[in-house]
PDB file of N, CA and C in Angstrom:
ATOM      1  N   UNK A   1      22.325-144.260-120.143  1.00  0.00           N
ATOM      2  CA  UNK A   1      22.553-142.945-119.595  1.00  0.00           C
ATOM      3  C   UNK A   1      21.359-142.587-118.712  1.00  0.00           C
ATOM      4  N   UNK A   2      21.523-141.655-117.543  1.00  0.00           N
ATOM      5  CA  UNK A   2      20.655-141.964-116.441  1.00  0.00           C
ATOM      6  C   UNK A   2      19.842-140.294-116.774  1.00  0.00           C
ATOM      7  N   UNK A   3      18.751-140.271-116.544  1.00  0.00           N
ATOM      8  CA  UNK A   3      17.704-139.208-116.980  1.00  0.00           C
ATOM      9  C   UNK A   3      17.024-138.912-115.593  1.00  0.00           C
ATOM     10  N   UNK A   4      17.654-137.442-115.173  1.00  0.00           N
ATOM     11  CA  UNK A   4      16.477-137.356-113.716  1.00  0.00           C
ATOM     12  C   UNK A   4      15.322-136.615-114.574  1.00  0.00           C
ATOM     13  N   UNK A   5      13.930-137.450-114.037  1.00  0.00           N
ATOM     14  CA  UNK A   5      12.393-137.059-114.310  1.00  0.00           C
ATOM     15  C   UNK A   5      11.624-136.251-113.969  1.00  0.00           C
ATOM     16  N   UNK A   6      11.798-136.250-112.277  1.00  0.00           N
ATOM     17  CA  UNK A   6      11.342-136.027-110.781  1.00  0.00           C
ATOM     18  C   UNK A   6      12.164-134.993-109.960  1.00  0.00           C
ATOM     19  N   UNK A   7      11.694-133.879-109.458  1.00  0.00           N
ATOM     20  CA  UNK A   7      12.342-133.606-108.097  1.00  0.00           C
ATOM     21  C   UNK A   7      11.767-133.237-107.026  1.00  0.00           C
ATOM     22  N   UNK A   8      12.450-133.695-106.060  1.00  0.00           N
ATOM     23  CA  UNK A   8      11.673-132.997-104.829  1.00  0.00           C
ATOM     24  C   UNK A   8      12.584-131.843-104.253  1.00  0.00           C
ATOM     25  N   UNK A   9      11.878-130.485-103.577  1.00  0.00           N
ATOM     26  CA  UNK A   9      12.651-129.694-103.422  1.00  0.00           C
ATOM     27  C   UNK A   9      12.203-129.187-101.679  1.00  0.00           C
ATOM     28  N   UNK A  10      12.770-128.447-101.279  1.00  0.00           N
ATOM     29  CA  UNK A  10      12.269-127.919-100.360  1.00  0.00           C
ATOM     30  C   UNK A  10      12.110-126.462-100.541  1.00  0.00           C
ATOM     31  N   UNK A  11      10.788-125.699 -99.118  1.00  0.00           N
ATOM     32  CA  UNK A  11      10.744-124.504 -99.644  1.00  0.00           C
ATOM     33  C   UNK A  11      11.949-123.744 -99.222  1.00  0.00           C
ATOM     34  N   UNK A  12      11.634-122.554-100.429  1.00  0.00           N
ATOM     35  CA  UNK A  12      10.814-121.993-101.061  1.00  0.00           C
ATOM     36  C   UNK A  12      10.867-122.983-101.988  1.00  0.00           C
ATOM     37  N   UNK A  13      11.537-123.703-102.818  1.00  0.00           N
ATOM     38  CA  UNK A  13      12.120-124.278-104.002  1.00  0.00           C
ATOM     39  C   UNK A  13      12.014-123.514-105.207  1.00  0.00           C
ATOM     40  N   UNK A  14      12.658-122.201-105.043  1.00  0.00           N
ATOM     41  CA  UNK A  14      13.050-121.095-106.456  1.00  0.00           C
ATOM     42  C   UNK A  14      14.232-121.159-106.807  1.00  0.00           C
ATOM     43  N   UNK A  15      15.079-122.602-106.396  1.00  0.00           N
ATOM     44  CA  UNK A  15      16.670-122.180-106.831  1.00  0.00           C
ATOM     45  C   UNK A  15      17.046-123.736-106.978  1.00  0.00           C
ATOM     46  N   UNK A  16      17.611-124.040-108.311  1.00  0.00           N
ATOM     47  CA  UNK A  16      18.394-125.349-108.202  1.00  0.00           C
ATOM     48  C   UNK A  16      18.648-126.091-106.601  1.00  0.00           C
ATOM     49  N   UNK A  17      19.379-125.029-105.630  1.00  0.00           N
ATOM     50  CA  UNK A  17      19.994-125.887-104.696  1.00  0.00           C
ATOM     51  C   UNK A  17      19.030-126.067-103.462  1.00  0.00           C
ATOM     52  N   UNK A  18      17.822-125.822-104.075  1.00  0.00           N
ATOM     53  CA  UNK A  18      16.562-126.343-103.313  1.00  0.00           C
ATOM     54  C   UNK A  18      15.981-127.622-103.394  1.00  0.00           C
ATOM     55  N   UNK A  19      16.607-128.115-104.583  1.00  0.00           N
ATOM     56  CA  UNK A  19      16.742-129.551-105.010  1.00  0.00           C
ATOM     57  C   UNK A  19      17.257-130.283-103.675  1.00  0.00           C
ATOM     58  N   UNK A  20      16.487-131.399-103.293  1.00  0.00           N
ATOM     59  CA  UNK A  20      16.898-132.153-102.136  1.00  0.00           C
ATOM     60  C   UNK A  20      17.057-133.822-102.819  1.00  0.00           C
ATOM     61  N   UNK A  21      16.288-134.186-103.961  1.00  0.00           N
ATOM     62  CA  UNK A  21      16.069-135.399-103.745  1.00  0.00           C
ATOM     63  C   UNK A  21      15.869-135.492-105.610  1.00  0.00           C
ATOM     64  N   UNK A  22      16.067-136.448-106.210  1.00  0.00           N
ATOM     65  CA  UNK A  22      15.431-136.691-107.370  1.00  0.00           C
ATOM     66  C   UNK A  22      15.446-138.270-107.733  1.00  0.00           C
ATOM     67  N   UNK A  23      14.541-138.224-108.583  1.00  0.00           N
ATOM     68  CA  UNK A  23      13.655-139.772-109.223  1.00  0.00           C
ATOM     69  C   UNK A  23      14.125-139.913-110.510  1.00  0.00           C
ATOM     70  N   UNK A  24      15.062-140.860-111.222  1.00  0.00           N
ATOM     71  CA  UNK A  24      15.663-140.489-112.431  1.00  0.00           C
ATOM     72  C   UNK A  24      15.358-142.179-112.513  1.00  0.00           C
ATOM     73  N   UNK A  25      15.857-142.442-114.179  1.00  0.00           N
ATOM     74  CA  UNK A  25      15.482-144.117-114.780  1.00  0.00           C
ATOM     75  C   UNK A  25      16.936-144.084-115.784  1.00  0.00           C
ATOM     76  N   UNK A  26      17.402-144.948-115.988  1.00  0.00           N
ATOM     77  CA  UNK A  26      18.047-145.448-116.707  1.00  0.00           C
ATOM     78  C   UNK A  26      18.203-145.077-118.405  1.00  0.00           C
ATOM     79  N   UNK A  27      16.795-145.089-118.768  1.00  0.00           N
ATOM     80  CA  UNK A  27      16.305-144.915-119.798  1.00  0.00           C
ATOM     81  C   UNK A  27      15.560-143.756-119.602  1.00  0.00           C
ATOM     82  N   UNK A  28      14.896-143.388-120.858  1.00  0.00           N
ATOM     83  CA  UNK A  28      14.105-141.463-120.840  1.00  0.00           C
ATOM     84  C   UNK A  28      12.657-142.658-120.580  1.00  0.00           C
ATOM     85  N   UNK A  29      12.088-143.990-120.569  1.00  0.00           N
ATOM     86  CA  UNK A  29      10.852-143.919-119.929  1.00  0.00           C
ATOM     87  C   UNK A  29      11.206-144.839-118.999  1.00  0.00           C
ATOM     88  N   UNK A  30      12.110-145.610-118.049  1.00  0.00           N
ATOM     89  CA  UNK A  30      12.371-146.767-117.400  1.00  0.00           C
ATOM     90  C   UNK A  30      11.482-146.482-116.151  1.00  0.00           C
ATOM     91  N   UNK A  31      11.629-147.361-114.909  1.00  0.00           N
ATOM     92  CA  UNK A  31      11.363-147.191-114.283  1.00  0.00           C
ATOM     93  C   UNK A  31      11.713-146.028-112.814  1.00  0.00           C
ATOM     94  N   UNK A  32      11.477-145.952-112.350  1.00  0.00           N
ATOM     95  CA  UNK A  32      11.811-144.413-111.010  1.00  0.00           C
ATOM     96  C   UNK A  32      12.510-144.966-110.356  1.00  0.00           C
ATOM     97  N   UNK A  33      13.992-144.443-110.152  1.00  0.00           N
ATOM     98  CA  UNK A  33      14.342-144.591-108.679  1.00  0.00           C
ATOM     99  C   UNK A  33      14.742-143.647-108.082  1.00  0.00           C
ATOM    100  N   UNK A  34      15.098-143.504-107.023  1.00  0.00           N
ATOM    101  CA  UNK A  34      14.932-142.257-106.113  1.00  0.00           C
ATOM    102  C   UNK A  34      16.043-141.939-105.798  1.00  0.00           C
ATOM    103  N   UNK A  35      17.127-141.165-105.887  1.00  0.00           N
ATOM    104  CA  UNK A  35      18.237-140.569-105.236  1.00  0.00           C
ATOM    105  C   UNK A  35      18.371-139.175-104.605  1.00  0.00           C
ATOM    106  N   UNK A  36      19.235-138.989-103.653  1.00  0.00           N
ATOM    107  CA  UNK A  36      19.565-137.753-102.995  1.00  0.00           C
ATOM    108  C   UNK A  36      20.474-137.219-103.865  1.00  0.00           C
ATOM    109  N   UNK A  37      20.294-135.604-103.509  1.00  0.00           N
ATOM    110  CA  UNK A  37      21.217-135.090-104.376  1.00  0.00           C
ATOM    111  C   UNK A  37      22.675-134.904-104.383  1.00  0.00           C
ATOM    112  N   UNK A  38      22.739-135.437-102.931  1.00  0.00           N
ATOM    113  CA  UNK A  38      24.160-135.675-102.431  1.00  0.00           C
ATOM    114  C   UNK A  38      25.011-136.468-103.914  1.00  0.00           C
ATOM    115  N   UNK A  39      24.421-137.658-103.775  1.00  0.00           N
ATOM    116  CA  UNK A  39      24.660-138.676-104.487  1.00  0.00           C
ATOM    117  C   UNK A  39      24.959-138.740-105.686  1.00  0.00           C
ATOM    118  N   UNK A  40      23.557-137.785-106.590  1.00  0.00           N
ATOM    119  CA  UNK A  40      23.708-137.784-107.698  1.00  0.00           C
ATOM    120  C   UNK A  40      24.967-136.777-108.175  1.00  0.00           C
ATOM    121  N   UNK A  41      24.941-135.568-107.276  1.00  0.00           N
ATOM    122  CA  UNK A  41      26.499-134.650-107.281  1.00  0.00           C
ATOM    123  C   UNK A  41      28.082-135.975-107.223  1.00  0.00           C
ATOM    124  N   UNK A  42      27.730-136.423-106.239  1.00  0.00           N
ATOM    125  CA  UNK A  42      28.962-137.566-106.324  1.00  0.00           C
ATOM    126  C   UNK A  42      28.936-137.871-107.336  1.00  0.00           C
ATOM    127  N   UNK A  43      28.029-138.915-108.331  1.00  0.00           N
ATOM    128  CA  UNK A  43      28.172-139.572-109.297  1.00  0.00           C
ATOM    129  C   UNK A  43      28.170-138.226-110.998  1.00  0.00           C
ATOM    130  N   UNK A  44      27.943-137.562-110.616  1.00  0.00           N
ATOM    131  CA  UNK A  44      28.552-136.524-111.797  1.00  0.00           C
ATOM    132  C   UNK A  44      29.847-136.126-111.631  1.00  0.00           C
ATOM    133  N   UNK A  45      30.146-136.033-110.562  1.00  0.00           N
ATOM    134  CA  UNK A  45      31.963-135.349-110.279  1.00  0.00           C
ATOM    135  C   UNK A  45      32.342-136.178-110.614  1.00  0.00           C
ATOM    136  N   UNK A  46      32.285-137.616-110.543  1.00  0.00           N
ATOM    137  CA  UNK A  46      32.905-138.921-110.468  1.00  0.00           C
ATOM    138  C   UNK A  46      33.172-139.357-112.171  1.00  0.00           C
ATOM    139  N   UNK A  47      31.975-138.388-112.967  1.00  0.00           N
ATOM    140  CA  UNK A  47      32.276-138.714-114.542  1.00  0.00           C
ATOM    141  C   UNK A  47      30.987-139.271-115.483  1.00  0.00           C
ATOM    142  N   UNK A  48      29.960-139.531-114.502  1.00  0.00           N
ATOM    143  CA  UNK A  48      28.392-139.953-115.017  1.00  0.00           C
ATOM    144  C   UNK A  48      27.898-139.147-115.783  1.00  0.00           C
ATOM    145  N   UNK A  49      27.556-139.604-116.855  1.00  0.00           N
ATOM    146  CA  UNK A  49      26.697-138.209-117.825  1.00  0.00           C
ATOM    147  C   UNK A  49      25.549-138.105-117.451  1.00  0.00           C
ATOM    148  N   UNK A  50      24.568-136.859-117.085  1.00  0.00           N
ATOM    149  CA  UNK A  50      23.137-137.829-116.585  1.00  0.00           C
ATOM    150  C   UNK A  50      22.041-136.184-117.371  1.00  0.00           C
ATOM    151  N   UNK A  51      21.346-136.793-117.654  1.00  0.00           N
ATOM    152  CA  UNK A  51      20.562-135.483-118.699  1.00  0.00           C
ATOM    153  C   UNK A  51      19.007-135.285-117.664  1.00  0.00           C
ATOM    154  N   UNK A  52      18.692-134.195-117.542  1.00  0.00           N
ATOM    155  CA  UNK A  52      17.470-134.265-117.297  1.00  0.00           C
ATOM    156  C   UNK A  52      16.039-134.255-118.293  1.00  0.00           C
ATOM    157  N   UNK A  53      14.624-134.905-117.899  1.00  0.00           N
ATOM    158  CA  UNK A  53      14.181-135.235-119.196  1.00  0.00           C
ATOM    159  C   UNK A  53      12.575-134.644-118.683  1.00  0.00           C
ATOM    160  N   UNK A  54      11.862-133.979-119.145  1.00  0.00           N
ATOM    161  CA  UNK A  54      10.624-133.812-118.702  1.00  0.00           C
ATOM    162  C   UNK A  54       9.899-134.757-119.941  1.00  0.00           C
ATOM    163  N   UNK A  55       8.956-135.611-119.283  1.00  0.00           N
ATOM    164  CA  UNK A  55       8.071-136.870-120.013  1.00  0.00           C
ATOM    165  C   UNK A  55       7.120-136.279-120.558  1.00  0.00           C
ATOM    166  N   UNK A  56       6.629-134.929-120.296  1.00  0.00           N
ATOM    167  CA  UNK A  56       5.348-134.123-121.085  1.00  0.00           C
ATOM    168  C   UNK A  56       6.405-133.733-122.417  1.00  0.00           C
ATOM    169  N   UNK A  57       6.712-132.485-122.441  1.00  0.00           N
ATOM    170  CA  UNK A  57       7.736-131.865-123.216  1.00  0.00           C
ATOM    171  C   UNK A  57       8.908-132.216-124.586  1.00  0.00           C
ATOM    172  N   UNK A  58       9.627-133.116-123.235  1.00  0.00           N
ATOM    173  CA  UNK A  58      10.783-133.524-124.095  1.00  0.00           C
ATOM    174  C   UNK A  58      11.480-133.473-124.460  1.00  0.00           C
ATOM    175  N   UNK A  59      11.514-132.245-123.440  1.00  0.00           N
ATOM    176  CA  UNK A  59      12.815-131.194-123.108  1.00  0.00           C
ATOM    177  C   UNK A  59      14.161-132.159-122.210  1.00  0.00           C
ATOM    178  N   UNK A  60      15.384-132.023-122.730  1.00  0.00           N
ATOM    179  CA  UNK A  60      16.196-131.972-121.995  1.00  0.00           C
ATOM    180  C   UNK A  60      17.480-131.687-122.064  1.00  0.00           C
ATOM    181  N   UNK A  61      18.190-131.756-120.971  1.00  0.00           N
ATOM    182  CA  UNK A  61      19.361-130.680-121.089  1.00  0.00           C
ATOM    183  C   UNK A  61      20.255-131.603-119.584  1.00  0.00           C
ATOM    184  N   UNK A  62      21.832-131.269-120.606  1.00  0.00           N
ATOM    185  CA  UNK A  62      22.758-131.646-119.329  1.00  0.00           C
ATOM    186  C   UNK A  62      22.404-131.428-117.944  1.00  0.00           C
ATOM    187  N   UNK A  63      22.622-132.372-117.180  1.00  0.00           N
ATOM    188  CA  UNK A  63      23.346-132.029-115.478  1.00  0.00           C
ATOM    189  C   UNK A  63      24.192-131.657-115.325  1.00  0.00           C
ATOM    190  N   UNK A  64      24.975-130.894-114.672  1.00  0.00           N
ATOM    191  CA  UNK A  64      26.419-130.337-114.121  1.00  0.00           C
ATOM    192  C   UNK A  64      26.227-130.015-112.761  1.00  0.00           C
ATOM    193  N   UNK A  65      26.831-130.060-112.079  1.00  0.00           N
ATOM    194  CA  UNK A  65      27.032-129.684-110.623  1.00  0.00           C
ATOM    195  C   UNK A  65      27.841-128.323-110.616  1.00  0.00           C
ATOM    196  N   UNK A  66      27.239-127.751-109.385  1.00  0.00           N
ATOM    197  CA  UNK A  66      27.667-126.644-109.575  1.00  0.00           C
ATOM    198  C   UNK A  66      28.491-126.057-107.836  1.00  0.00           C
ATOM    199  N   UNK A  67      28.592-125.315-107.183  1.00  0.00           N
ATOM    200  CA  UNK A  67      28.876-124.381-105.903  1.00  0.00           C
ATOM    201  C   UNK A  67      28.159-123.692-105.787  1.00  0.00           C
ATOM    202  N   UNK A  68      27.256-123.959-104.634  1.00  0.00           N
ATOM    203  CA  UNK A  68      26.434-122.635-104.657  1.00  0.00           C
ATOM    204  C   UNK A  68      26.937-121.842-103.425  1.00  0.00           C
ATOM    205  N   UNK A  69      25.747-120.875-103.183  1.00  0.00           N
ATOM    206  CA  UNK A  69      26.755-119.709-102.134  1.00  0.00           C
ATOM    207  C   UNK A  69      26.799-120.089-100.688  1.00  0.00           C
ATOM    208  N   UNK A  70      26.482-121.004-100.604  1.00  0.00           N
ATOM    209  CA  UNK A  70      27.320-121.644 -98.962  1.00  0.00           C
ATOM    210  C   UNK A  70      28.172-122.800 -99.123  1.00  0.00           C
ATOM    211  N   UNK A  71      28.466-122.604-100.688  1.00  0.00           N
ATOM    212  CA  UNK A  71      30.016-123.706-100.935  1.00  0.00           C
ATOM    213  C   UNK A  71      29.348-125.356-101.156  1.00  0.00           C
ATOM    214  N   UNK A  72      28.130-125.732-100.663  1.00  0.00           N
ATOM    215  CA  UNK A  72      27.947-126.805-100.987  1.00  0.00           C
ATOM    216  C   UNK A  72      27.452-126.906-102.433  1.00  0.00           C
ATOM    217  N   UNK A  73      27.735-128.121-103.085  1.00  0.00           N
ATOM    218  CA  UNK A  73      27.727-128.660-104.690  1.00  0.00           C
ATOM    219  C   UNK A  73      25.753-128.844-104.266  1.00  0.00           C
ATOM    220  N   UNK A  74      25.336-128.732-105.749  1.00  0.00           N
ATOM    221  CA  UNK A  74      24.184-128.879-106.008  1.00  0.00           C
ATOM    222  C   UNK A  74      24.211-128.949-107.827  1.00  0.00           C
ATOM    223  N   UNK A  75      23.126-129.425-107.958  1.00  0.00           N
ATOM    224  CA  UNK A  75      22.507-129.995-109.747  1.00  0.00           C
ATOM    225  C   UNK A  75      22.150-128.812-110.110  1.00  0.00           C
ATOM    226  N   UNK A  76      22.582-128.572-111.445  1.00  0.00           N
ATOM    227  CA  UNK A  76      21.354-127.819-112.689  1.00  0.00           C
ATOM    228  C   UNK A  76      21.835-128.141-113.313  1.00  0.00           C
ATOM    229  N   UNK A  77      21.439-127.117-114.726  1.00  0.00           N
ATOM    230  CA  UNK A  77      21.666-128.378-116.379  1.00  0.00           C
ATOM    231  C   UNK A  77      22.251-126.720-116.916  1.00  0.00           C
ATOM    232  N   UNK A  78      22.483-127.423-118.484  1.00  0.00           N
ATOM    233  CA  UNK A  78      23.070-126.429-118.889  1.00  0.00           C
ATOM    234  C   UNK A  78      22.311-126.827-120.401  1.00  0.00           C
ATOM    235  N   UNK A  79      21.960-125.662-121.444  1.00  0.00           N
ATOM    236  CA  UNK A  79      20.998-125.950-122.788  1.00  0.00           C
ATOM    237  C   UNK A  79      21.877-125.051-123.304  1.00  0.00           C
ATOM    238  N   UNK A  80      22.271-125.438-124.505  1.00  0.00           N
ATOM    239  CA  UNK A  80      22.649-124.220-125.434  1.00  0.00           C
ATOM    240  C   UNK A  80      24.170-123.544-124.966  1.00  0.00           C
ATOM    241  N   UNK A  81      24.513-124.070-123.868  1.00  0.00           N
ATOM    242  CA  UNK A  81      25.586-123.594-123.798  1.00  0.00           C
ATOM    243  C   UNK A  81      25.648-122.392-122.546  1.00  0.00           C
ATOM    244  N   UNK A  82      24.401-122.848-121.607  1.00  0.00           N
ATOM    245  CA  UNK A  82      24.364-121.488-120.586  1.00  0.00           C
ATOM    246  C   UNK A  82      23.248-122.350-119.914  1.00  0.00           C
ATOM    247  N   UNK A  83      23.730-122.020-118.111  1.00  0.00           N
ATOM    248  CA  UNK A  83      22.964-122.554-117.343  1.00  0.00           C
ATOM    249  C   UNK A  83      21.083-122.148-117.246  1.00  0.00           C
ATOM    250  N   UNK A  84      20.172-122.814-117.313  1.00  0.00           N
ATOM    251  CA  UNK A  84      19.184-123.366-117.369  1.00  0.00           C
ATOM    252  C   UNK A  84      18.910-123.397-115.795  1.00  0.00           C
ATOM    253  N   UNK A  85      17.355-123.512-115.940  1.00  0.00           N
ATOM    254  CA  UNK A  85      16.657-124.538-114.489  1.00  0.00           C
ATOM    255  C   UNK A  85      15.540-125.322-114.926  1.00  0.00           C
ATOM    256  N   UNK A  86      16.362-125.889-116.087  1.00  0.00           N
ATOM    257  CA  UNK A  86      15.321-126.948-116.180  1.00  0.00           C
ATOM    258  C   UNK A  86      14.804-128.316-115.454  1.00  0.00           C
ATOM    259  N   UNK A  87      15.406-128.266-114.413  1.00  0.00           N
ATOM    260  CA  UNK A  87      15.287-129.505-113.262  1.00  0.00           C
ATOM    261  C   UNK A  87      14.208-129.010-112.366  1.00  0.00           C
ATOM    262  N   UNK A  88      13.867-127.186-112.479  1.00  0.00           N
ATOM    263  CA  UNK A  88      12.970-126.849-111.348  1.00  0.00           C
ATOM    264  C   UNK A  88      11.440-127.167-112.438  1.00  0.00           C
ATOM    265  N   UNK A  89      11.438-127.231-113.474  1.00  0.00           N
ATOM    266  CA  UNK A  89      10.780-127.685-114.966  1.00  0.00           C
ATOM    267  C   UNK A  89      10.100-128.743-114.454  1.00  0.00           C
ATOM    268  N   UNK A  90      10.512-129.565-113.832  1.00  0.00           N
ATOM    269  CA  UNK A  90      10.443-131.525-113.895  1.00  0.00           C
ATOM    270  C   UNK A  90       8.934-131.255-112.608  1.00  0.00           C
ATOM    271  N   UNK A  91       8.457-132.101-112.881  1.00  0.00           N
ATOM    272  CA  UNK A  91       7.576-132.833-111.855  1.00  0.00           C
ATOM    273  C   UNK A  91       7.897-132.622-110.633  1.00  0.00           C
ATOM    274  N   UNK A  92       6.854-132.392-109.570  1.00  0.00           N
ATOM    275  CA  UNK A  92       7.419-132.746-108.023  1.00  0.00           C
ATOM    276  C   UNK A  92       7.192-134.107-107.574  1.00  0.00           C
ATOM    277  N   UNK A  93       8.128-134.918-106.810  1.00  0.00           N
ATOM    278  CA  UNK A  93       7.441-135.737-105.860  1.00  0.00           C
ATOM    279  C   UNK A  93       7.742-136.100-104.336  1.00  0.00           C
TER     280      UNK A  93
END
């Protein structure tokens, strides 16, 4: 199951769909690889489970894709049963 680690955002980056880019592993310590968020939205609609994981913490919480308000799909997670930003949480790179 695929764990994004990493994100890169653009400014301001105060909102999930500021998310441009993320660094996720296979495993919660594998190695980094780098995807757009285009992509990773594809591969969740498509049926991928993918959790986000902060490596300090140890926190993590579903991905879901979402609509944001200019209609394009973008990432956040969901904890407990209610959307989260724990992806803005993660590391920059």
């Amino acid at each position: 199951m695929p764990f994004i680690r990493r994100v890169r955002v653009q400014s301001p980056g105060l909102r999930s769909e500021h998310i441009t880019a993320v660094q996720y592993s296979k495993t919660m310590s594998g190695p980094l690889t780098v995807a757009s968020t285009d992509a990773m939205v594809r591969a969740i609609d498509a049926g991928t489970v993918i959790y986000s994981r902060h490596d300090v913490t140890g926190a993590q919480a579903l991905v879901i894709t979402r609509a944001g308000i200019n209609g394009r799909r973008h990432l956040t997670t969901v904890a407990d049963g209610r959307e989260t930003d724990n992806l803005l949480q993660l590391p920059r790179f």
